[in-house]
Protein backbone atom coordinates (compact mmCIF):
# COMPACT_ATOMS: atom_id res chain seq x y z
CA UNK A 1 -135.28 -48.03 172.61
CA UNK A 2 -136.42 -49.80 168.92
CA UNK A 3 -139.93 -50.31 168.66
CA UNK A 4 -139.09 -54.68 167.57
CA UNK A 5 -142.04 -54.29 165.51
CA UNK A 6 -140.64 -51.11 163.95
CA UNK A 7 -137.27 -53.19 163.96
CA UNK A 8 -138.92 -56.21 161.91
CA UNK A 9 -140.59 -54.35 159.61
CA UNK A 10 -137.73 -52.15 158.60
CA UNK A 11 -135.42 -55.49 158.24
CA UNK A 12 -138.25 -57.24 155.94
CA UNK A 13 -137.91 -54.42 153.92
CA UNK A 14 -134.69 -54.41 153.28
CA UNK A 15 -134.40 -58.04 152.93
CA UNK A 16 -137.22 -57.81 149.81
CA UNK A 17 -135.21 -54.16 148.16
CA UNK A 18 -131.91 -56.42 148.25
CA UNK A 19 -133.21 -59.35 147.01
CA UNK A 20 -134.66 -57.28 144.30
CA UNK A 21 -131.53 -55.63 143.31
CA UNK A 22 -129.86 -59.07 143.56
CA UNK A 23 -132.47 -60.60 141.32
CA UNK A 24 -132.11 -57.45 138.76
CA UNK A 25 -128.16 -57.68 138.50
CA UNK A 26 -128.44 -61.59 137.54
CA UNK A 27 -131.11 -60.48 134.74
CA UNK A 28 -129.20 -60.39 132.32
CA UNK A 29 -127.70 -63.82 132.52
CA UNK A 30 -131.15 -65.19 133.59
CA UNK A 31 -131.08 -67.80 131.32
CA UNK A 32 -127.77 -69.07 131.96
CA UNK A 33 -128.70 -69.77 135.99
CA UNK A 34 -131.80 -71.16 135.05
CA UNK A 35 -130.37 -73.62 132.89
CA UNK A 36 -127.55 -74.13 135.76
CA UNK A 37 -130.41 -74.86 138.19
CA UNK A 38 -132.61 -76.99 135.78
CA UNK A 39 -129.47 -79.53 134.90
CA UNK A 40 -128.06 -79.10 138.74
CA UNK A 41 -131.96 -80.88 139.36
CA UNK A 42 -131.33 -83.09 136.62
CA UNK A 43 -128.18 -84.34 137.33
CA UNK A 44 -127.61 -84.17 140.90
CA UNK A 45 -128.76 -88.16 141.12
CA UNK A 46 -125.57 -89.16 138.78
CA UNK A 47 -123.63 -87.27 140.82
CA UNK A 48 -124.69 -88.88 144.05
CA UNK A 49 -124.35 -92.40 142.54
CA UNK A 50 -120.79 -91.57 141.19
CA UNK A 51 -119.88 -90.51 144.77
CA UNK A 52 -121.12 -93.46 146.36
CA UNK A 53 -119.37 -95.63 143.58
CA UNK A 54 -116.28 -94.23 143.31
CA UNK A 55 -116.22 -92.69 147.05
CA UNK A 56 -114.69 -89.50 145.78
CA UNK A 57 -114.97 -86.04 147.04
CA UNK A 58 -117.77 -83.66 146.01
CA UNK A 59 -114.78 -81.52 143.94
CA UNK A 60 -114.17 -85.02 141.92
CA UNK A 61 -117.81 -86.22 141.30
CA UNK A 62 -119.21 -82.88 140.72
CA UNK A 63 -116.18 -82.41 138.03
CA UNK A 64 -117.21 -86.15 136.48
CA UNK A 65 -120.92 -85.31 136.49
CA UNK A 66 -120.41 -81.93 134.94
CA UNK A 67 -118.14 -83.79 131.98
CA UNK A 68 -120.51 -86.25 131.32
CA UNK A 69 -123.35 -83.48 131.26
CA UNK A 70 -121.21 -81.76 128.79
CA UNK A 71 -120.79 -84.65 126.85
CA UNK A 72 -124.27 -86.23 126.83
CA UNK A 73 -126.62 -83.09 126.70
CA UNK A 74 -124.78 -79.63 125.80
CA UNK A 75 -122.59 -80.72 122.76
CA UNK A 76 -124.34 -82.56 120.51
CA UNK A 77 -127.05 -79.65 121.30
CA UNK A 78 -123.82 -77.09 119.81
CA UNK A 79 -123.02 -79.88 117.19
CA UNK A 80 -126.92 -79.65 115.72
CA UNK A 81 -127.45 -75.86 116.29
CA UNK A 82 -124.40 -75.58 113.75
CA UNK A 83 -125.31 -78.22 111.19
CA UNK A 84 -129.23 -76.78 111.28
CA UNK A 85 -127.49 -73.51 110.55
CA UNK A 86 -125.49 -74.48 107.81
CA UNK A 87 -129.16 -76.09 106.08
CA UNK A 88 -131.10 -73.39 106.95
CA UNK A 89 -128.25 -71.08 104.84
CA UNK A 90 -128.07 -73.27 102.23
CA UNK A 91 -131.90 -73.41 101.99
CA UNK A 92 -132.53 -69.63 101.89
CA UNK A 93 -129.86 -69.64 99.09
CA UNK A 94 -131.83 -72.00 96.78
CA UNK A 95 -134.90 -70.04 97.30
CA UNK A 96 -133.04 -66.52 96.37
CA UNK A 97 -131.15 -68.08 93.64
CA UNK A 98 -134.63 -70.10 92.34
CA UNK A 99 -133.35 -73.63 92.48
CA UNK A 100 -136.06 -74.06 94.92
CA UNK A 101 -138.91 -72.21 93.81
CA UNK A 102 -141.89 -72.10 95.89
CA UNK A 103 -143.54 -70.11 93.64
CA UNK A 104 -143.93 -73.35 91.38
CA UNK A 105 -144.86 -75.40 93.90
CA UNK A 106 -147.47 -73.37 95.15
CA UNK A 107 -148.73 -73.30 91.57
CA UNK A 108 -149.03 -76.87 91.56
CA UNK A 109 -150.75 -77.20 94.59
CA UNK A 110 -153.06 -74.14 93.36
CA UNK A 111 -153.81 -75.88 90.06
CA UNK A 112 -155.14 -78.85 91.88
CA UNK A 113 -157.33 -76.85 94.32
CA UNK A 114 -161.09 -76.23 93.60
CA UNK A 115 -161.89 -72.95 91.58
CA UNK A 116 -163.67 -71.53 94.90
CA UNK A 117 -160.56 -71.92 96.47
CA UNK A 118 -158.52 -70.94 93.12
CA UNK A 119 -160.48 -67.55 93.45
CA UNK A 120 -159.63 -66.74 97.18
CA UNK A 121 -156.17 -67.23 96.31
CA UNK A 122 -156.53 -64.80 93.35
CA UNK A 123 -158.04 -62.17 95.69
CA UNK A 124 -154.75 -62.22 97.97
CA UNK A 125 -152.46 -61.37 94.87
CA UNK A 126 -151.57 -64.98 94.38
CA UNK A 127 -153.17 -65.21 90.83
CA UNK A 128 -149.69 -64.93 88.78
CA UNK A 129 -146.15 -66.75 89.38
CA UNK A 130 -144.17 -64.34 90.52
CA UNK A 131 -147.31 -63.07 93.05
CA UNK A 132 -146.86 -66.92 94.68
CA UNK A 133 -143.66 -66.86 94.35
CA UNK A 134 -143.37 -63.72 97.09
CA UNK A 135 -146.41 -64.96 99.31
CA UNK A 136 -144.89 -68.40 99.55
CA UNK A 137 -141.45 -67.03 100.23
CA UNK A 138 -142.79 -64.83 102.70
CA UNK A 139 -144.65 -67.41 104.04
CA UNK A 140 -141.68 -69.73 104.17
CA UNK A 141 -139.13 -67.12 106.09
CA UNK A 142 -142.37 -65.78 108.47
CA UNK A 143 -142.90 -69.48 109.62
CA UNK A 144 -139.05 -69.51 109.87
CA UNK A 145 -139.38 -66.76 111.80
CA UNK A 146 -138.55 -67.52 115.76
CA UNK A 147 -135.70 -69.98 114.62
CA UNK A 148 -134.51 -67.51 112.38
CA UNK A 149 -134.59 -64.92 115.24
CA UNK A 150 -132.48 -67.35 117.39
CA UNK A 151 -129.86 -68.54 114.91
CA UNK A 152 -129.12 -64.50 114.42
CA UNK A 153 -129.15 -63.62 118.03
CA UNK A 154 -126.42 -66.72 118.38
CA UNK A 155 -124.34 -65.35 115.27
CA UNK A 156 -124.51 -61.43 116.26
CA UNK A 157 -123.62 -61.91 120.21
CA UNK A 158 -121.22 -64.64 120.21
CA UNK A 159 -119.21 -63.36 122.82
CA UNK A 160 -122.80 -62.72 125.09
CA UNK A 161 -123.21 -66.37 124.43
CA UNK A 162 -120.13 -67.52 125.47
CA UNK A 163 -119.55 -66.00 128.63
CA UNK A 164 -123.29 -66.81 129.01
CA UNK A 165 -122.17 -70.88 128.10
CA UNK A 166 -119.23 -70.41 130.85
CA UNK A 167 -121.35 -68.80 133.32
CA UNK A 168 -123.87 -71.62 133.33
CA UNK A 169 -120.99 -74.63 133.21
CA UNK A 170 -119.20 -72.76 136.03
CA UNK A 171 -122.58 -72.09 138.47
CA UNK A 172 -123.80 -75.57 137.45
CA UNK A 173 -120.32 -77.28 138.85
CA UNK A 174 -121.16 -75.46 142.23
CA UNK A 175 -124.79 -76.18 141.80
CA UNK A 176 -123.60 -79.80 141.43
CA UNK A 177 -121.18 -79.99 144.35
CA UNK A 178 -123.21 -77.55 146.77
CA UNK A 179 -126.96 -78.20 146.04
CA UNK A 180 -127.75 -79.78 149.63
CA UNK A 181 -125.99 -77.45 151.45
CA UNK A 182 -127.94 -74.56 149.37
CA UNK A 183 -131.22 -76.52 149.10
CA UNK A 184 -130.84 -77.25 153.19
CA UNK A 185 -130.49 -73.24 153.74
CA UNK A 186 -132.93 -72.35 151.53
CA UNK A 187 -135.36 -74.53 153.19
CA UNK A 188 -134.74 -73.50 156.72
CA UNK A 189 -135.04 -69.61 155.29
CA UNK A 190 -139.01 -70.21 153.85
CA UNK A 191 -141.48 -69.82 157.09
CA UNK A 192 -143.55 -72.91 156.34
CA UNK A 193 -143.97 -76.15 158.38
CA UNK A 194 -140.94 -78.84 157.23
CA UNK A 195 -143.78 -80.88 155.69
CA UNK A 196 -144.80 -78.68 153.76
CA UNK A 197 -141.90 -77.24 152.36
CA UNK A 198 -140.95 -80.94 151.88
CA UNK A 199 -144.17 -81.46 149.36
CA UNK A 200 -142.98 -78.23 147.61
CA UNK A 201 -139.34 -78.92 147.01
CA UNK A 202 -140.50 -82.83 145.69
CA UNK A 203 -142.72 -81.63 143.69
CA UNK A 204 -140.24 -78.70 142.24
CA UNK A 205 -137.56 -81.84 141.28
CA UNK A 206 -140.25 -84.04 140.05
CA UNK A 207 -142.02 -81.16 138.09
CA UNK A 208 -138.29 -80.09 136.30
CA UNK A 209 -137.03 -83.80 135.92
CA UNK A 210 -140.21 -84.80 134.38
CA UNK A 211 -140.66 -81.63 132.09
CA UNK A 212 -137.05 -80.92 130.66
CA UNK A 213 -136.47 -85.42 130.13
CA UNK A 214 -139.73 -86.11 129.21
CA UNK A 215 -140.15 -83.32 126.53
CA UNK A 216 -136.98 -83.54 125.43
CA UNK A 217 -137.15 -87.63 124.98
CA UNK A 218 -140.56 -86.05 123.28
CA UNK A 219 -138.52 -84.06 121.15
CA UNK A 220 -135.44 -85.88 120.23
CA UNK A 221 -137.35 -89.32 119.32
CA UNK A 222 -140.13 -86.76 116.68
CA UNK A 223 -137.26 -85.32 115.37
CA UNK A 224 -135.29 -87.99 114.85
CA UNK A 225 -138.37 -89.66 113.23
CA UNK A 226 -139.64 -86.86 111.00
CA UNK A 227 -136.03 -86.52 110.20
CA UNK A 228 -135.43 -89.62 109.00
CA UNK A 229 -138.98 -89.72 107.00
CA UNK A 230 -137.69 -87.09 105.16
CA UNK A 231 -134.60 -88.10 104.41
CA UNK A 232 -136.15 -91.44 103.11
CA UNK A 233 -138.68 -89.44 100.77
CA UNK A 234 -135.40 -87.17 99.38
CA UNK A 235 -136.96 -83.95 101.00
CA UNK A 236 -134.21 -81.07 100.74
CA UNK A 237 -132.80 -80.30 103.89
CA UNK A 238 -134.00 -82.99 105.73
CA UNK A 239 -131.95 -82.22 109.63
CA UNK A 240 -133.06 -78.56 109.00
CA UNK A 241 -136.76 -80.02 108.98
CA UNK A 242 -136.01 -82.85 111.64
CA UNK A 243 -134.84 -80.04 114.06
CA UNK A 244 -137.85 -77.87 113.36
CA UNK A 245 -140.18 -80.59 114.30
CA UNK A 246 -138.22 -81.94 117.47
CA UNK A 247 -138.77 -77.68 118.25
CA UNK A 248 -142.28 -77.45 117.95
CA UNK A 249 -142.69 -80.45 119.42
CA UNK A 250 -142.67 -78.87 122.84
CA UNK A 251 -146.47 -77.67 121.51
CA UNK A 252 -148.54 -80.70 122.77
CA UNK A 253 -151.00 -82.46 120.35
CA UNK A 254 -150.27 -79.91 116.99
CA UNK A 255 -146.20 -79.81 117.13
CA UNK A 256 -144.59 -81.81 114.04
CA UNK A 257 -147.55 -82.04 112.32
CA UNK A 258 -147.29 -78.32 111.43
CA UNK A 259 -144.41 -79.53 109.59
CA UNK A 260 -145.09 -83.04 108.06
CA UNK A 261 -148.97 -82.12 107.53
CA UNK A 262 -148.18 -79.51 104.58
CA UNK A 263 -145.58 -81.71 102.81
CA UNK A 264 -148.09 -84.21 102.61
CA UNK A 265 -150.80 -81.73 101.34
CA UNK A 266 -148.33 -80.92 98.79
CA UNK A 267 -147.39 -84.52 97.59
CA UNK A 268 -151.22 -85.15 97.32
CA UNK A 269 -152.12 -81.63 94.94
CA UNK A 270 -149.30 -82.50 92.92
CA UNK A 271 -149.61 -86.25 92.22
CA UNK A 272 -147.30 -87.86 94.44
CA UNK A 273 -149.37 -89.86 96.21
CA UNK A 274 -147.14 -93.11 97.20
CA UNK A 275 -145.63 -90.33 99.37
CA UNK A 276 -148.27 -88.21 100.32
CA UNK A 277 -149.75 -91.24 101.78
CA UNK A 278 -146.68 -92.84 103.07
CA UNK A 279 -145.89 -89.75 105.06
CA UNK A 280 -149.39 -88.94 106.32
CA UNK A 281 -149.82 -92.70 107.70
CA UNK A 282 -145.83 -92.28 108.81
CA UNK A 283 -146.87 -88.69 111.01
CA UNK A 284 -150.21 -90.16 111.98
CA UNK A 285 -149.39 -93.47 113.22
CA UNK A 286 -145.63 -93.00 114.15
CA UNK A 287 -144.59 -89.61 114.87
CA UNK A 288 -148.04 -89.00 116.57
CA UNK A 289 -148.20 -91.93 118.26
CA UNK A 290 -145.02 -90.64 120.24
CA UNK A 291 -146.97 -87.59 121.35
CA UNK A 292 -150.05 -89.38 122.20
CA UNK A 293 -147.90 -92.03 124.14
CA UNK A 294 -144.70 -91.28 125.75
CA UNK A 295 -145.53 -87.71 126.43
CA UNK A 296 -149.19 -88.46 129.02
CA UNK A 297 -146.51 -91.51 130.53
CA UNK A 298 -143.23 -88.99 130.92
CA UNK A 299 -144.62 -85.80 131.82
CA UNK A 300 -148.24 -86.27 132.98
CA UNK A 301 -147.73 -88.91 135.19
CA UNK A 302 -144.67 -87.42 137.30
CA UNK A 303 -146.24 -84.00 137.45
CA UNK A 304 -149.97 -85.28 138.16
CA UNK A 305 -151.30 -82.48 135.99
CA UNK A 306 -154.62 -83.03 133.37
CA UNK A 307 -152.85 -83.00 129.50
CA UNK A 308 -154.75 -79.87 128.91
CA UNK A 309 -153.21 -78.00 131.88
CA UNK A 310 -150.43 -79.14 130.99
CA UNK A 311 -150.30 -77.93 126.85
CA UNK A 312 -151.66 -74.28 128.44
CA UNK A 313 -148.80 -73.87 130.48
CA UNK A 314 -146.04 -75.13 128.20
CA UNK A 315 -147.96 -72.48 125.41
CA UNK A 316 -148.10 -69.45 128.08
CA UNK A 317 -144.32 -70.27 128.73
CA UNK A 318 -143.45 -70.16 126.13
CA UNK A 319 -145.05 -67.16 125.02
CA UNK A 320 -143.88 -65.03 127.85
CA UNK A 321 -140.69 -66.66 128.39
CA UNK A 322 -139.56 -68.20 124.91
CA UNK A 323 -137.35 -71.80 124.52
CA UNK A 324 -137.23 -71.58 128.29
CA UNK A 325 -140.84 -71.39 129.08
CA UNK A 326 -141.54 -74.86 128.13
CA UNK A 327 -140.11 -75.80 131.73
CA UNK A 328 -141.44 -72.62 133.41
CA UNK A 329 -145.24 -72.83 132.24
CA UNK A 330 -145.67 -76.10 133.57
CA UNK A 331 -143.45 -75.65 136.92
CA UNK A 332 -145.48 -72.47 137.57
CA UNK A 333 -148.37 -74.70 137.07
CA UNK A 334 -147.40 -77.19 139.08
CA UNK A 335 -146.35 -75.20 142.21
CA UNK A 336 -150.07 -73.11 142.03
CA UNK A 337 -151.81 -76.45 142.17
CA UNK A 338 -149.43 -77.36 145.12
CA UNK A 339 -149.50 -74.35 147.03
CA UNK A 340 -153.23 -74.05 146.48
CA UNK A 341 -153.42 -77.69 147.42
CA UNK A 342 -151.72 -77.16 150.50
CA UNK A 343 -153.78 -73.85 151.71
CA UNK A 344 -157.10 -76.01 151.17
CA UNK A 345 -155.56 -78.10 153.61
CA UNK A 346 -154.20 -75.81 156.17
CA UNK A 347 -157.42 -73.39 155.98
CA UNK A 348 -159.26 -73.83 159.04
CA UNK A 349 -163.48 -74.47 159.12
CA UNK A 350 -165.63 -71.60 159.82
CA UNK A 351 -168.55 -72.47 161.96
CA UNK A 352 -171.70 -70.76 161.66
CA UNK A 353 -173.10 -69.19 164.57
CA UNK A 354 -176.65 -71.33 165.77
């Protein structure tokens, strides 16, 4: 006869080695379920309304959701990726060719510097032209660097990211018609009392929902603002620059101004101050006043985290995890203050013996 405890411990065992091995054969399209889970969370509310509305079947409404998701969030994503690309060629052509040269500019902004400052420059090889010219393209492409690394990883696996683009569509359709079902079997698999898992899978939804919208309405509006600055002050490449700042956006408090800040700088050393001053009070007082505003009332508020938890996780995301980590710093985040929340609770009082 089994030993049951023998029994149990040899079936936990294999559960954890084949949920392992499941885990490590979906690695390498890890990015394309995540994204099928994040905009199944996202979107499962529109498809529940368009079920009630139209009284469909979940085939139907998950098919309309999944078109309008297509339609609303991953195309004009495609659309911009391509147009950025196209600016970002075009500029790296004008600085090889010299039509834009740095060097020049860096000259002017060098020439307007104190001579302290003049000096330090001259002591990191930046005392003749062509010696700027080099440090401030090299400076240009390393600051170009993770975009760069992204646009080249899209162009040299184009299949990957296809079948990783179908992948995602196709889970996120089943995600879409099937989530109860799988949230409702996931639940009754975790050993925890149904309040508790409950608080965890709310504050999962809320944590995503809040994140991925409330950065990305963070994003869209700085970009589409620093963009359009640009554009109005005949800055070169102006999407290219609008897309860069909706990207670092995702860094709380310091995002687009790494952008804006030095063009400023630069109209300022070399004279142009009517726009060195319209775009610093333009990133100050507009673009930054999206940060300081909309991002505390869209992503603080639903995940109930302090804004400096909050920027450490989105920056440890993304270090560890890239473009994706600026949803899974701050869900991590937000399930350790749960779970921790929820132990404190459940932890029973020691008494002291008299």
């Amino acid at each position: 006869m089994v030993n049951p405890n023998l029994e149990n411990k040899t079936f936990l065992i294999l559960l954890i080695l084949v949920t392992l091995a499941f885990l490590w054969i979906l690695l390498p399209f890890y990015g394309a379920v995540f994204w099928a889970v994040i905009l199944a969370v996202i979107f499962t509310p529109m498809q529940r309304r368009i079920s009630q509305r139209l009284r469909t079947q979940r085939n139907a409404s998950a098919l309309i959701t999944l078109s309008i998701c297509l339609v609303v969030a991953i195309l004009p994503v495609i659309f911009i990726s391509i147009v950025m690309v196209q600016q970002a060629a075009d500029l790296y052509q004008g600085i090889e060719s010299g039509e834009i040269n740095l060097g020049q500019y860096v000259a002017q902004v060098k020439g307007m510097l104190p001579s302290y400052l003049q000096h330090q420059l001259d002591r990191f090889g930046m005392s003749n032209f062509n010696g700027m010219r080099d440090k401030a393209v090299s400076g240009a492409m390393a600051g170009g660097q993770v975009l760069a690394k992204q646009m080249m990883t899209f162009g040299q696996n184009t299949f990957d990211f296809i079948v990783s683009f179908f992948i995602m569509l196709y889970l996120l359709y089943f995600f879409l018609r099937d989530g109860p079902e799988l949230v409702r079997k996931i639940r009754m698999a975790i050993p925890l009392a149904e309040h508790q898992k409950r608080r965890l899978q709310l504050k999962f939804t809320r944590v995503v929902r809040a994140t991925v919208k409330g950065n990305l309405v963070v994003a869209i509006t700085q970009g589409a603002l620093g963009g359009f600055i640009f554009w109005a002050l005949d800055i070169p490449s102006a999407l290219l620059w609008g897309v860069l700042m909706a990207f670092l956006s995702l860094l709380p408090a310091v995002g687009s101004g790494l952008v804006w800040a030095p063009v400023a700088v630069y109209f300022f050393a070399t004279g142009a101050l009517w726009q060195g001053i319209v775009l610093a009070l333009f990133g100050v007082f507009v673009i930054g006043l999206v940060d300081n505003v909309l991002r505390p009332l869209l992503v603080g508020k639903d995940t109930k985290m302090p804004d400096y938890l909050v920027l450490i996780s989105t920056l440890g995301g993304m270090a560890i995890f890239g473009l994706n980590g600026f949803v899974v710093g701050p869900l991590v985040a937000a399930l350790f203050m749960s779970t921790w929340a929820l132990f404190t609770e459940k932890k029973p009082v020691i008494q002291l013996p008299r």
